[in-house]
C-alpha atoms as a PDB file:
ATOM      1  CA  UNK A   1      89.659  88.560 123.649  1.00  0.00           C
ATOM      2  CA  UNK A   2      91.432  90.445 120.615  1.00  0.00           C
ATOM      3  CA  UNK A   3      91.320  93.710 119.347  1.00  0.00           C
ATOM      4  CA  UNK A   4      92.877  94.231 116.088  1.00  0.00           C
ATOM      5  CA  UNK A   5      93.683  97.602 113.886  1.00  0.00           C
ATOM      6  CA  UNK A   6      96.193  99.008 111.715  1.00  0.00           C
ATOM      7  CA  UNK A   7      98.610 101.808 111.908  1.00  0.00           C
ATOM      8  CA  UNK A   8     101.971 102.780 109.541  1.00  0.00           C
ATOM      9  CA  UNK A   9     105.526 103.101 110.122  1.00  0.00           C
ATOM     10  CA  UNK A  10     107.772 105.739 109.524  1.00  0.00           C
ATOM     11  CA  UNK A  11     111.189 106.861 108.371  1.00  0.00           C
ATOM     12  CA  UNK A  12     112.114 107.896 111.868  1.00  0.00           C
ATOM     13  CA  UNK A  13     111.043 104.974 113.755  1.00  0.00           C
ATOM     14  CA  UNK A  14     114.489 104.483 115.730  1.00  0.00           C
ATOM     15  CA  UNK A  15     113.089 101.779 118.622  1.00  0.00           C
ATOM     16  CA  UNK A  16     115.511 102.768 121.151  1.00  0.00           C
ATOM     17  CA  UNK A  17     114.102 103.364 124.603  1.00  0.00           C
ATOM     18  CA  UNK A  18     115.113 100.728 127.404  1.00  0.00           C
ATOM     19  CA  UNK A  19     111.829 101.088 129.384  1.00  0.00           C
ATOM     20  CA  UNK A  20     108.514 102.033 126.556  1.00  0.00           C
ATOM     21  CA  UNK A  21     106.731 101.570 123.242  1.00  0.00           C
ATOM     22  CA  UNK A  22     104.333 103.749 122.091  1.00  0.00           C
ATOM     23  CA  UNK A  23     102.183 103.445 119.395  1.00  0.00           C
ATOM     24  CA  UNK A  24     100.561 106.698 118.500  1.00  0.00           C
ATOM     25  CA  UNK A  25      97.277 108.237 115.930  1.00  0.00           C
ATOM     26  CA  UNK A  26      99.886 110.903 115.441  1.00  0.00           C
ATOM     27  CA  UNK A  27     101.247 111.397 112.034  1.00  0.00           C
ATOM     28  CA  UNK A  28     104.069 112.634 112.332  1.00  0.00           C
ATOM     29  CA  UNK A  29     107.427 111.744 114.424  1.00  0.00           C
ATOM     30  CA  UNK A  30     110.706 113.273 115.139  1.00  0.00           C
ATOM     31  CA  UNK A  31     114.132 111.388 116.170  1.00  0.00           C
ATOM     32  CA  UNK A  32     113.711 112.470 119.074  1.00  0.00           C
ATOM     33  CA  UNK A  33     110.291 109.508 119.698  1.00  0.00           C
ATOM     34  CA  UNK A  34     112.647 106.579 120.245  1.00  0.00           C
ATOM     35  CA  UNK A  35     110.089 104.911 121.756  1.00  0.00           C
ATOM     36  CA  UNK A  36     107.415 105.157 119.124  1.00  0.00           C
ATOM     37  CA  UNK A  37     107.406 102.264 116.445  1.00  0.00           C
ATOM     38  CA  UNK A  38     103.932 103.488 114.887  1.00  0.00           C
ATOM     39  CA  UNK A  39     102.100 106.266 113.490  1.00  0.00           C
ATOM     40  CA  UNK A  40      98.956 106.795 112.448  1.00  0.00           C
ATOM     41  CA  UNK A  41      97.276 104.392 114.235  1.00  0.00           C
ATOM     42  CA  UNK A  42      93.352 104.000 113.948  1.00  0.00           C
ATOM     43  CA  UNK A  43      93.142 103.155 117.526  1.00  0.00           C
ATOM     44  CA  UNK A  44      94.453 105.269 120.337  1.00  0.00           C
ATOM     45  CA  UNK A  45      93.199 103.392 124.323  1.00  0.00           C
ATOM     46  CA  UNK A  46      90.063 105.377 123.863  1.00  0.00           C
ATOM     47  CA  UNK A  47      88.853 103.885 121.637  1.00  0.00           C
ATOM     48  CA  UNK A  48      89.367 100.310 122.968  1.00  0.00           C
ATOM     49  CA  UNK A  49      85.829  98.591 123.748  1.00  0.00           C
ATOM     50  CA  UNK A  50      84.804  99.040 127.091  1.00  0.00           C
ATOM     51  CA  UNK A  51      84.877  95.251 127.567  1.00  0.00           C
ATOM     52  CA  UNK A  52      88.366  95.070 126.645  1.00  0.00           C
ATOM     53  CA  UNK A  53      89.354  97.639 128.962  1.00  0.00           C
ATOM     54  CA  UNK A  54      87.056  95.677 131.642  1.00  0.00           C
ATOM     55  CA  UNK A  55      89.262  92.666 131.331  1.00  0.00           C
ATOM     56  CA  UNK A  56      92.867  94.781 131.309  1.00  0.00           C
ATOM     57  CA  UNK A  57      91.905  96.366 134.872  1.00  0.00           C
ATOM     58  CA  UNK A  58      92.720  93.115 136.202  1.00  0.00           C
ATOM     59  CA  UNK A  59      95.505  92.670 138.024  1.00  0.00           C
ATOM     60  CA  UNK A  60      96.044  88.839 136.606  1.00  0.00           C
ATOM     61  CA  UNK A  61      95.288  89.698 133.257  1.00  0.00           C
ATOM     62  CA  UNK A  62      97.971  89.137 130.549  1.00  0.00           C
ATOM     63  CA  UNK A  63      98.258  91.475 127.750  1.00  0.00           C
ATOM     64  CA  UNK A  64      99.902  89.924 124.273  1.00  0.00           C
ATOM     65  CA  UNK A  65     100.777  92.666 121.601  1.00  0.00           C
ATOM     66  CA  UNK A  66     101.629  91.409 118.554  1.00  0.00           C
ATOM     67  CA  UNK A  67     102.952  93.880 115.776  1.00  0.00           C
ATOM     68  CA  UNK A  68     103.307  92.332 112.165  1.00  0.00           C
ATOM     69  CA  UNK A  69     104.670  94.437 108.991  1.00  0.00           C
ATOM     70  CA  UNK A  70     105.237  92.687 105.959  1.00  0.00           C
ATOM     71  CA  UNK A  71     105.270  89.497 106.808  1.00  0.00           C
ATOM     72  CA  UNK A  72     108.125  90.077 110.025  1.00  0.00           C
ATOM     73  CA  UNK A  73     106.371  90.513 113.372  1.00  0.00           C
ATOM     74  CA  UNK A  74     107.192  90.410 116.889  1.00  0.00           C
ATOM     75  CA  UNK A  75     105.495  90.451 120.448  1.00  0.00           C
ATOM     76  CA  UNK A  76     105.542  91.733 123.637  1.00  0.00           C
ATOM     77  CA  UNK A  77     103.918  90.612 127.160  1.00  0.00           C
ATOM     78  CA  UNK A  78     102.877  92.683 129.316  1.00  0.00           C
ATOM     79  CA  UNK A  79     100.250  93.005 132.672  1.00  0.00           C
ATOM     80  CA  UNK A  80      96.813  94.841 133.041  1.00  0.00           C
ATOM     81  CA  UNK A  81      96.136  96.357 136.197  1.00  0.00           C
ATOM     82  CA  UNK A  82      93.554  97.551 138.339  1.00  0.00           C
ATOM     83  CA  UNK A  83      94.621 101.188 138.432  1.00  0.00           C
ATOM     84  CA  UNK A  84      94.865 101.497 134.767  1.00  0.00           C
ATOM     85  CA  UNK A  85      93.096 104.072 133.372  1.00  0.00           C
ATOM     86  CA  UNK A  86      93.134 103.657 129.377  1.00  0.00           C
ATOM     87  CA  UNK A  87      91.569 106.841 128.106  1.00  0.00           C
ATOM     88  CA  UNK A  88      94.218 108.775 126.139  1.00  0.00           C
ATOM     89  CA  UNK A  89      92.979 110.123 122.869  1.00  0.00           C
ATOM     90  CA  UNK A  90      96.034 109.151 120.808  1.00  0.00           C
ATOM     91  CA  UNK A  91      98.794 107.191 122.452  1.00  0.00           C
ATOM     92  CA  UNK A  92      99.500 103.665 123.604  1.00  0.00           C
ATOM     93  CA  UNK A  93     102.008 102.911 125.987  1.00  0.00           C
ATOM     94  CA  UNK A  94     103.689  99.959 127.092  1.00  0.00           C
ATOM     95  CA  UNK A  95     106.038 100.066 129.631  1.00  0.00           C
ATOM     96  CA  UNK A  96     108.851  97.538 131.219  1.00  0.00           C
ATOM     97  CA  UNK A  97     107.594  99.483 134.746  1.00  0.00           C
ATOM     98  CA  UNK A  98     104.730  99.803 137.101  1.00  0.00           C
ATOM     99  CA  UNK A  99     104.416 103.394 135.778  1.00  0.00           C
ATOM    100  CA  UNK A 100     100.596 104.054 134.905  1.00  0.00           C
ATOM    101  CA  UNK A 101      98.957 107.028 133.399  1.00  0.00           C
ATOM    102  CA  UNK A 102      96.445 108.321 131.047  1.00  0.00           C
ATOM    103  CA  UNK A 103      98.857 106.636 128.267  1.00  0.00           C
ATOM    104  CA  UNK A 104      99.927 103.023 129.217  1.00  0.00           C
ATOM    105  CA  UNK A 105      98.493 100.379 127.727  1.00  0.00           C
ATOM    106  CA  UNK A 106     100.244  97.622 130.182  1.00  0.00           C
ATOM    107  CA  UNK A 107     102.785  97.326 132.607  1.00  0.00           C
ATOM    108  CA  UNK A 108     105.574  95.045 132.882  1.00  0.00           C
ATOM    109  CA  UNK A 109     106.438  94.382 129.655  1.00  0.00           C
ATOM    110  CA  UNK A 110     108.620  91.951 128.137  1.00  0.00           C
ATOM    111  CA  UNK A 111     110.215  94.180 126.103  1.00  0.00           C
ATOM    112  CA  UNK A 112     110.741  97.855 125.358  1.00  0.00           C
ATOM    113  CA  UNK A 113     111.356  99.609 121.968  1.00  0.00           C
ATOM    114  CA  UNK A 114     114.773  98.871 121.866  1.00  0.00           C
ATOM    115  CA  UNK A 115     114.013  95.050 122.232  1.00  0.00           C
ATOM    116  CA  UNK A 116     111.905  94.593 119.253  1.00  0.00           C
ATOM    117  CA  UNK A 117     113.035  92.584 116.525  1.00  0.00           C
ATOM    118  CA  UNK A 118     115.885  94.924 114.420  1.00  0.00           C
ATOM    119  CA  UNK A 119     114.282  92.994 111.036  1.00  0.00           C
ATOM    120  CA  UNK A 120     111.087  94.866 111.903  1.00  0.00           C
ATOM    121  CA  UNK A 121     111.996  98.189 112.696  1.00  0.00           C
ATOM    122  CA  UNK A 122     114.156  97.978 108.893  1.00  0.00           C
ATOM    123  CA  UNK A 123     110.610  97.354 107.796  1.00  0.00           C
ATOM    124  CA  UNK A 124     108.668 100.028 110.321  1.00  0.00           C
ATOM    125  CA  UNK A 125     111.327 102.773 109.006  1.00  0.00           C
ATOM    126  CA  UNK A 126     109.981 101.920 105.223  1.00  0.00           C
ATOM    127  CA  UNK A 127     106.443 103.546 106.119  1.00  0.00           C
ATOM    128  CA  UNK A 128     104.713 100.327 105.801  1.00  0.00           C
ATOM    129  CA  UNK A 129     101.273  99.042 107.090  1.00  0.00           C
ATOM    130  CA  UNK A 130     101.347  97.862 110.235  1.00  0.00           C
ATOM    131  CA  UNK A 131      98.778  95.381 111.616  1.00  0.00           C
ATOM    132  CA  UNK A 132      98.494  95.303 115.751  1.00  0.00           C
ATOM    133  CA  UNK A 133      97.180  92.299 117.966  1.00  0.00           C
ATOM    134  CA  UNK A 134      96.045  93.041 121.196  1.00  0.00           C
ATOM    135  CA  UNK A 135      95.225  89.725 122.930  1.00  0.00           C
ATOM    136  CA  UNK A 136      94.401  89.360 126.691  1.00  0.00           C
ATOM    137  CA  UNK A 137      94.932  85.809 127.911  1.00  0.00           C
END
Protein backbone atom coordinates (compact mmCIF):
# COMPACT_ATOMS: atom_id res chain seq x y z
CA UNK A 1 0.00 0.00 0.00
CA UNK A 2 1.47 3.58 -0.98
CA UNK A 3 0.61 6.88 -0.20
CA UNK A 4 2.25 9.48 -2.17
CA UNK A 5 2.33 13.58 -1.87
CA UNK A 6 4.55 16.38 -2.27
CA UNK A 7 6.12 18.87 -0.01
CA UNK A 8 9.30 21.59 -0.61
CA UNK A 9 12.58 22.07 0.83
CA UNK A 10 14.10 24.87 2.32
CA UNK A 11 17.18 27.00 2.79
CA UNK A 12 17.50 25.89 6.37
CA UNK A 13 17.08 22.29 6.02
CA UNK A 14 20.35 21.29 8.10
CA UNK A 15 19.47 17.21 8.59
CA UNK A 16 21.31 16.88 11.71
CA UNK A 17 19.51 15.07 14.48
CA UNK A 18 20.93 11.50 15.48
CA UNK A 19 17.51 10.07 16.53
CA UNK A 20 14.32 11.96 14.05
CA UNK A 21 13.01 13.27 10.74
CA UNK A 22 10.23 15.28 10.50
CA UNK A 23 8.48 16.29 7.69
CA UNK A 24 6.14 19.12 8.42
CA UNK A 25 2.80 21.33 6.49
CA UNK A 26 4.65 24.14 8.16
CA UNK A 27 6.12 26.78 6.02
CA UNK A 28 8.48 28.03 7.58
CA UNK A 29 11.76 26.64 9.51
CA UNK A 30 14.45 27.95 11.67
CA UNK A 31 18.15 26.41 12.21
CA UNK A 32 17.21 25.47 15.04
CA UNK A 33 14.65 22.21 13.13
CA UNK A 34 17.64 19.96 12.46
CA UNK A 35 15.49 17.33 12.17
CA UNK A 36 13.08 18.65 9.60
CA UNK A 37 14.06 17.96 5.85
CA UNK A 38 10.54 19.29 4.50
CA UNK A 39 8.17 22.01 4.52
CA UNK A 40 5.10 22.53 3.27
CA UNK A 41 3.96 19.31 2.99
CA UNK A 42 0.32 18.53 1.66
CA UNK A 43 0.03 15.70 4.01
CA UNK A 44 0.49 15.91 7.73
CA UNK A 45 -0.56 11.86 9.59
CA UNK A 46 -4.06 13.19 9.62
CA UNK A 47 -4.64 13.14 6.74
CA UNK A 48 -3.32 9.62 5.93
CA UNK A 49 -6.33 7.22 4.80
CA UNK A 50 -7.72 5.42 7.50
CA UNK A 51 -6.69 2.17 5.79
CA UNK A 52 -3.22 3.14 5.73
CA UNK A 53 -3.14 3.95 9.23
CA UNK A 54 -5.06 0.44 9.77
CA UNK A 55 -2.12 -1.39 8.34
CA UNK A 56 0.78 0.87 10.31
CA UNK A 57 -0.86 -0.15 13.83
CA UNK A 58 0.66 -3.37 13.26
CA UNK A 59 3.30 -4.35 15.10
CA UNK A 60 4.94 -6.44 11.95
CA UNK A 61 4.28 -3.89 9.58
CA UNK A 62 7.24 -2.29 7.70
CA UNK A 63 7.14 1.26 6.83
CA UNK A 64 9.43 2.37 3.56
CA UNK A 65 9.78 6.26 3.14
CA UNK A 66 11.19 7.22 0.19
CA UNK A 67 12.05 11.03 -0.36
CA UNK A 68 13.11 12.01 -4.03
CA UNK A 69 14.14 15.78 -5.09
CA UNK A 70 15.40 16.29 -8.36
CA UNK A 71 16.20 13.28 -9.45
CA UNK A 72 18.52 12.29 -5.91
CA UNK A 73 16.43 10.36 -3.39
CA UNK A 74 16.94 8.33 -0.45
CA UNK A 75 14.99 5.97 2.04
CA UNK A 76 14.43 5.09 5.32
CA UNK A 77 12.86 1.85 7.15
CA UNK A 78 11.13 2.03 9.79
CA UNK A 79 8.23 -0.13 12.07
CA UNK A 80 4.41 0.54 12.61
CA UNK A 81 3.09 -0.25 15.83
CA UNK A 82 0.11 -1.01 17.63
CA UNK A 83 0.17 1.98 19.97
CA UNK A 84 0.64 4.44 17.26
CA UNK A 85 -1.62 7.01 17.18
CA UNK A 86 -1.13 9.06 13.76
CA UNK A 87 -3.36 12.07 14.17
CA UNK A 88 -1.16 15.19 14.27
CA UNK A 89 -2.42 17.99 12.12
CA UNK A 90 0.95 18.95 10.62
CA UNK A 91 3.97 16.88 11.46
CA UNK A 92 5.48 13.53 10.58
CA UNK A 93 7.89 11.93 12.63
CA UNK A 94 10.18 9.22 12.25
CA UNK A 95 12.19 8.18 14.86
CA UNK A 96 15.42 5.70 15.36
CA UNK A 97 13.40 4.93 18.98
CA UNK A 98 10.36 3.32 20.40
CA UNK A 99 9.23 6.89 21.27
CA UNK A 100 5.46 7.30 20.08
CA UNK A 101 3.23 10.28 20.16
CA UNK A 102 0.68 12.28 18.44
CA UNK A 103 3.68 13.00 15.82
CA UNK A 104 5.58 9.76 14.81
CA UNK A 105 5.02 8.33 11.82
CA UNK A 106 7.22 4.98 12.64
CA UNK A 107 9.53 3.72 14.99
CA UNK A 108 12.79 2.22 14.56
CA UNK A 109 14.07 3.75 11.81
CA UNK A 110 16.94 3.09 9.73
CA UNK A 111 18.06 6.32 9.70
CA UNK A 112 17.66 9.74 11.27
CA UNK A 113 18.08 13.23 9.67
CA UNK A 114 21.57 13.27 9.94
CA UNK A 115 21.81 9.92 7.94
CA UNK A 116 20.16 10.98 4.83
CA UNK A 117 22.01 11.20 1.78
CA UNK A 118 24.32 14.76 2.04
CA UNK A 119 23.58 14.99 -2.10
CA UNK A 120 19.94 15.43 -1.08
CA UNK A 121 19.87 17.73 1.61
CA UNK A 122 22.33 20.17 -1.07
CA UNK A 123 19.18 19.75 -3.09
CA UNK A 124 16.39 20.04 -0.02
CA UNK A 125 18.34 23.42 1.06
CA UNK A 126 17.60 24.78 -2.75
CA UNK A 127 13.69 24.95 -1.92
CA UNK A 128 12.90 22.32 -4.35
CA UNK A 129 9.83 19.98 -4.81
CA UNK A 130 9.94 17.20 -2.93
CA UNK A 131 8.00 14.00 -3.78
CA UNK A 132 7.39 11.44 -0.58
CA UNK A 133 6.73 7.55 -0.78
CA UNK A 134 5.17 6.03 1.96
CA UNK A 135 5.10 2.25 1.32
CA UNK A 136 4.08 -0.40 3.94
CA UNK A 137 5.42 -3.84 3.06
Amino acid sequence: MDFVFTAKGHVNVRSLHPTTLEITKETHLTPRGDCIIAVASAKGINDLSEEFKKRLKDDNAVLKITIECNGISDSITASGSKHLILNHETDMVIRKSDFICPRTLAIKADKAAKDVNKKLVEELKKEQPVRVTLKIA
